[in-house]
Protein backbone atom coordinates (compact mmCIF):
# COMPACT_ATOMS: atom_id res chain seq x y z
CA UNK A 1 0.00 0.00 0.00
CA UNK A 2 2.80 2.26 0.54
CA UNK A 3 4.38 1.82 -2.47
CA UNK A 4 1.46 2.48 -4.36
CA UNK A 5 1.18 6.06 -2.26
CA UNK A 6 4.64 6.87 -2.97
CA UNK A 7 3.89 6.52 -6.22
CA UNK A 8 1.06 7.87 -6.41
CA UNK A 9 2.21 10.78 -5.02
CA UNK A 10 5.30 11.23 -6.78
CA UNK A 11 3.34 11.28 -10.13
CA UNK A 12 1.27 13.90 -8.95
CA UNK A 13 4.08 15.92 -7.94
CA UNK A 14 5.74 15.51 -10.95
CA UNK A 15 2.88 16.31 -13.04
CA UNK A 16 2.22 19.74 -11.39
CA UNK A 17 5.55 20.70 -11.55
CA UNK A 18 5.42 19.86 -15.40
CA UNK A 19 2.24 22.20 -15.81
CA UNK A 20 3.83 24.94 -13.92
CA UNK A 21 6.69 24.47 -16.23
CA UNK A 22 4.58 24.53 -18.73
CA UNK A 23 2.47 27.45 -17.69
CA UNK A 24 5.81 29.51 -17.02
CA UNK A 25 6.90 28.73 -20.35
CA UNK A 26 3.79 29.92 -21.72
CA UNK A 27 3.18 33.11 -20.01
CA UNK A 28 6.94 33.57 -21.18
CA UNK A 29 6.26 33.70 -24.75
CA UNK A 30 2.96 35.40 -24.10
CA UNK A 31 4.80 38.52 -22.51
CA UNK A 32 7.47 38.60 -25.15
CA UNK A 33 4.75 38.68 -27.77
CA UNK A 34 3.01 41.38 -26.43
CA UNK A 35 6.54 42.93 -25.81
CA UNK A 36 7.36 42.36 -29.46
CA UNK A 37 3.76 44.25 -31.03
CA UNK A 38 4.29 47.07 -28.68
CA UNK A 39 7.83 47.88 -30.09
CA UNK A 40 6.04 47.53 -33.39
CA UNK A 41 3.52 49.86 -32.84
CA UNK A 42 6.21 52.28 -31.47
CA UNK A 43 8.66 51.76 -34.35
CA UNK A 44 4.99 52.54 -36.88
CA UNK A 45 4.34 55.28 -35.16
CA UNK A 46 8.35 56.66 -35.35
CA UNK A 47 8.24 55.87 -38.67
CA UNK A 48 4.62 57.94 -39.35
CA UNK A 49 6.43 60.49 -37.65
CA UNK A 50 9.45 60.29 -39.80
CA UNK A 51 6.70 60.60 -43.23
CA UNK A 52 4.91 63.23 -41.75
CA UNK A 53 8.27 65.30 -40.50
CA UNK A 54 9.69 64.45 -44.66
CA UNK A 55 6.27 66.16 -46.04
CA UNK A 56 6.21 69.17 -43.78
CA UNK A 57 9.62 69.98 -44.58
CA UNK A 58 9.06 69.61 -48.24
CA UNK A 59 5.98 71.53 -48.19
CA UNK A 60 8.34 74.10 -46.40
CA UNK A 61 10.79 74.23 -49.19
CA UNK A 62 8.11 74.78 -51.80
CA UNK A 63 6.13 77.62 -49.78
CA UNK A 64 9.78 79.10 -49.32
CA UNK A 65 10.99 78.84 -53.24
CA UNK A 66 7.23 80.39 -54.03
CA UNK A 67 7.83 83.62 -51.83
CA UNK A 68 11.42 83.70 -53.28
CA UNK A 69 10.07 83.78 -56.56
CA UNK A 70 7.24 86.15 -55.58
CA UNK A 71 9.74 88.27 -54.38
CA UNK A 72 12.25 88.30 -57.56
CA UNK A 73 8.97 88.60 -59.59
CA UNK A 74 8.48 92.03 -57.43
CA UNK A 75 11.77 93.55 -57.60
CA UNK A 76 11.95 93.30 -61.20
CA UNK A 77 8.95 94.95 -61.46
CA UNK A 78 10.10 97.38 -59.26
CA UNK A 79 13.25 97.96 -60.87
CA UNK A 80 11.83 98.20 -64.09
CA UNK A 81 9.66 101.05 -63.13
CA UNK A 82 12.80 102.73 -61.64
CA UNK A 83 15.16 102.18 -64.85
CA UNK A 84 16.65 98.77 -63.26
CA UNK A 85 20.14 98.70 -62.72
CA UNK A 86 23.16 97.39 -60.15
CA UNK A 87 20.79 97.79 -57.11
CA UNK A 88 17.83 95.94 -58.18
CA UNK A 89 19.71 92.79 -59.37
CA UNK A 90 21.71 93.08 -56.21
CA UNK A 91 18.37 92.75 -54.14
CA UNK A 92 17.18 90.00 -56.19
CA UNK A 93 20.33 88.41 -55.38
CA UNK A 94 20.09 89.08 -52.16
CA UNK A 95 16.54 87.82 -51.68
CA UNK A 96 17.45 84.71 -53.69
CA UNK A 97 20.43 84.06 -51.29
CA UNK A 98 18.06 84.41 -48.38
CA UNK A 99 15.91 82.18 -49.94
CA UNK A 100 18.45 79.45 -50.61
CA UNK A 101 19.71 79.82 -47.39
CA UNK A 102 16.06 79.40 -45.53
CA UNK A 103 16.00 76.05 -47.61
CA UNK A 104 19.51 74.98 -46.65
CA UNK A 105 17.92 75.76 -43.17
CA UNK A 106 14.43 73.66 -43.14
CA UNK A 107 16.70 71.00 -45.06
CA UNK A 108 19.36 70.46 -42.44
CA UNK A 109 16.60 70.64 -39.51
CA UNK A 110 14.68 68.06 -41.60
CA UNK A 111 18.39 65.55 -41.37
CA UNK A 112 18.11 66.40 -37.68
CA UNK A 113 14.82 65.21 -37.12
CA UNK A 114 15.26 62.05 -39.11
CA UNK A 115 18.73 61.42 -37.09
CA UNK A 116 16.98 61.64 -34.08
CA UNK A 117 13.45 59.69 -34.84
CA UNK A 118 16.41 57.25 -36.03
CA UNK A 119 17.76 57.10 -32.88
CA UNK A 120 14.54 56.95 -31.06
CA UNK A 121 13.81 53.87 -33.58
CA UNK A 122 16.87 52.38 -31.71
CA UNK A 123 16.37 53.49 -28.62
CA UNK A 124 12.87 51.38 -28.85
CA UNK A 125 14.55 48.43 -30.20
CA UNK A 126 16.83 48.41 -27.13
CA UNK A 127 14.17 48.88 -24.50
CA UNK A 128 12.08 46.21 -26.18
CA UNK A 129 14.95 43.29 -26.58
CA UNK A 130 16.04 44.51 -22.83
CA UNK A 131 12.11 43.87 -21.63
CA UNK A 132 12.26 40.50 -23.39
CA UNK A 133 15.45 39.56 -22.00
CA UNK A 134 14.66 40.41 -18.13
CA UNK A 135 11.50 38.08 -18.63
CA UNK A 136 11.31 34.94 -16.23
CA UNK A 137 12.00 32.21 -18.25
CA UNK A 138 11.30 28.77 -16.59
CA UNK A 139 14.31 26.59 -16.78
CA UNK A 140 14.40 22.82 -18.10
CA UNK A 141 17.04 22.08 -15.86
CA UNK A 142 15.36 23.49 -12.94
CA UNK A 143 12.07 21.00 -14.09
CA UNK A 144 14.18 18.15 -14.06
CA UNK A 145 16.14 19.08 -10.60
CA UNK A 146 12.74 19.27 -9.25
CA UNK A 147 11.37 16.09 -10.56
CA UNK A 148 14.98 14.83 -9.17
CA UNK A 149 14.40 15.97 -5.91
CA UNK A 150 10.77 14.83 -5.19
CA UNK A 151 11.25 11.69 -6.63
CA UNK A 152 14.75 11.15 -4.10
CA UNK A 153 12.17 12.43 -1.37
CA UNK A 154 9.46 9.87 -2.47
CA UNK A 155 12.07 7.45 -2.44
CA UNK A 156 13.21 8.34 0.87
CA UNK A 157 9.44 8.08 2.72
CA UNK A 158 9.00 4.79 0.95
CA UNK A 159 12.04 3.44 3.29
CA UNK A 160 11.57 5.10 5.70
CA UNK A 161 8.16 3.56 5.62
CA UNK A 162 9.63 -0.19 5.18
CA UNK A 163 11.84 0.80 8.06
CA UNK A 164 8.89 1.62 10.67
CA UNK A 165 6.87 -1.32 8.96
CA UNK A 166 9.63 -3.68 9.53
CA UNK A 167 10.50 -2.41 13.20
CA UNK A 168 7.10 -3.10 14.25
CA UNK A 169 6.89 -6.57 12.48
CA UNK A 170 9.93 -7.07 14.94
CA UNK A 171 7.93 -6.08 17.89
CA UNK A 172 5.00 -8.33 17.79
């Protein structure tokens, strides 16, 4: 009868240890999942950003080189009413050079933008793969260390059950 408990008990034992295993193993992959589509999301919404930062700052450029021809568009005008000369191209170059240099402007804080949503990008990468890797993992080794154990300690009650049996066999 005792061996049968023993047994008994040492298969229950070992099975809930395998569904906790199991279950920890589960839940694992279930957080790095969810882990996984939230960097996603993050990294599609960087990325809108990064579309919607490229079309402002070519929108920008073209309001910018519209004014700048506006402009050269008026001072010839102007300096054809006046009898033109070295002055009125020199402000049309002037206002052209401002222009080009407003554009040089929105263009280089355009690269800076997309350097840093870049880095962001990376940034979320990092965090995410860092998440993932401080998840509890369960550990195969650790199942079978634990099935090692209980079954030693099953083994163990089951003599020392022969051992009181067989002391009080000696008794009678």
């Amino acid at each position: 009868m005792c061996d049968l408990i023993s047994i008994t008990s040492l298969a229950l034992s070992a099975a809930g240890s395998a569904m906790q295993y199991q279950q920890q193993k589960d839940y694992a992959k279930q957080q790095t999942r969810a882990i996984q589509a939230d960097v996603a999301q993050q990294m599609a919404a960087t990325q809108l950003q990064q579309v919607q930062a490229n079309t402002q700052a070519s929108d920008q450029i073209s309001e910018r080189a519209k004014r700048a021809r506006a402009e050269a568009a008026r001072l010839r005008v102007i300096s054809g009413e006046y009898g033109g000369g070295l002055s009125a191209d020199r402000l049309e170059a002037q206002a052209l050079g401002d222009s080009a240099a407003d554009i040089a402007t929105i263009q280089q804080n355009s690269r800076n933008a997309s350097a840093q949503l870049h880095q962001e990008a990376l940034g979320l990468r990092s965090r995410g793969q860092s998440q993932i890797n401080s998840l509890e993992r369960p550990s195969g080794l650790g199942l079978g260390l634990n099935l090692a154990s209980q079954t030693l300690g099953a083994y163990n009650g089951y003599r020392r059950q022969r051992v009181v049996s067989k002391a009080s066999d000696l008794n009678l």
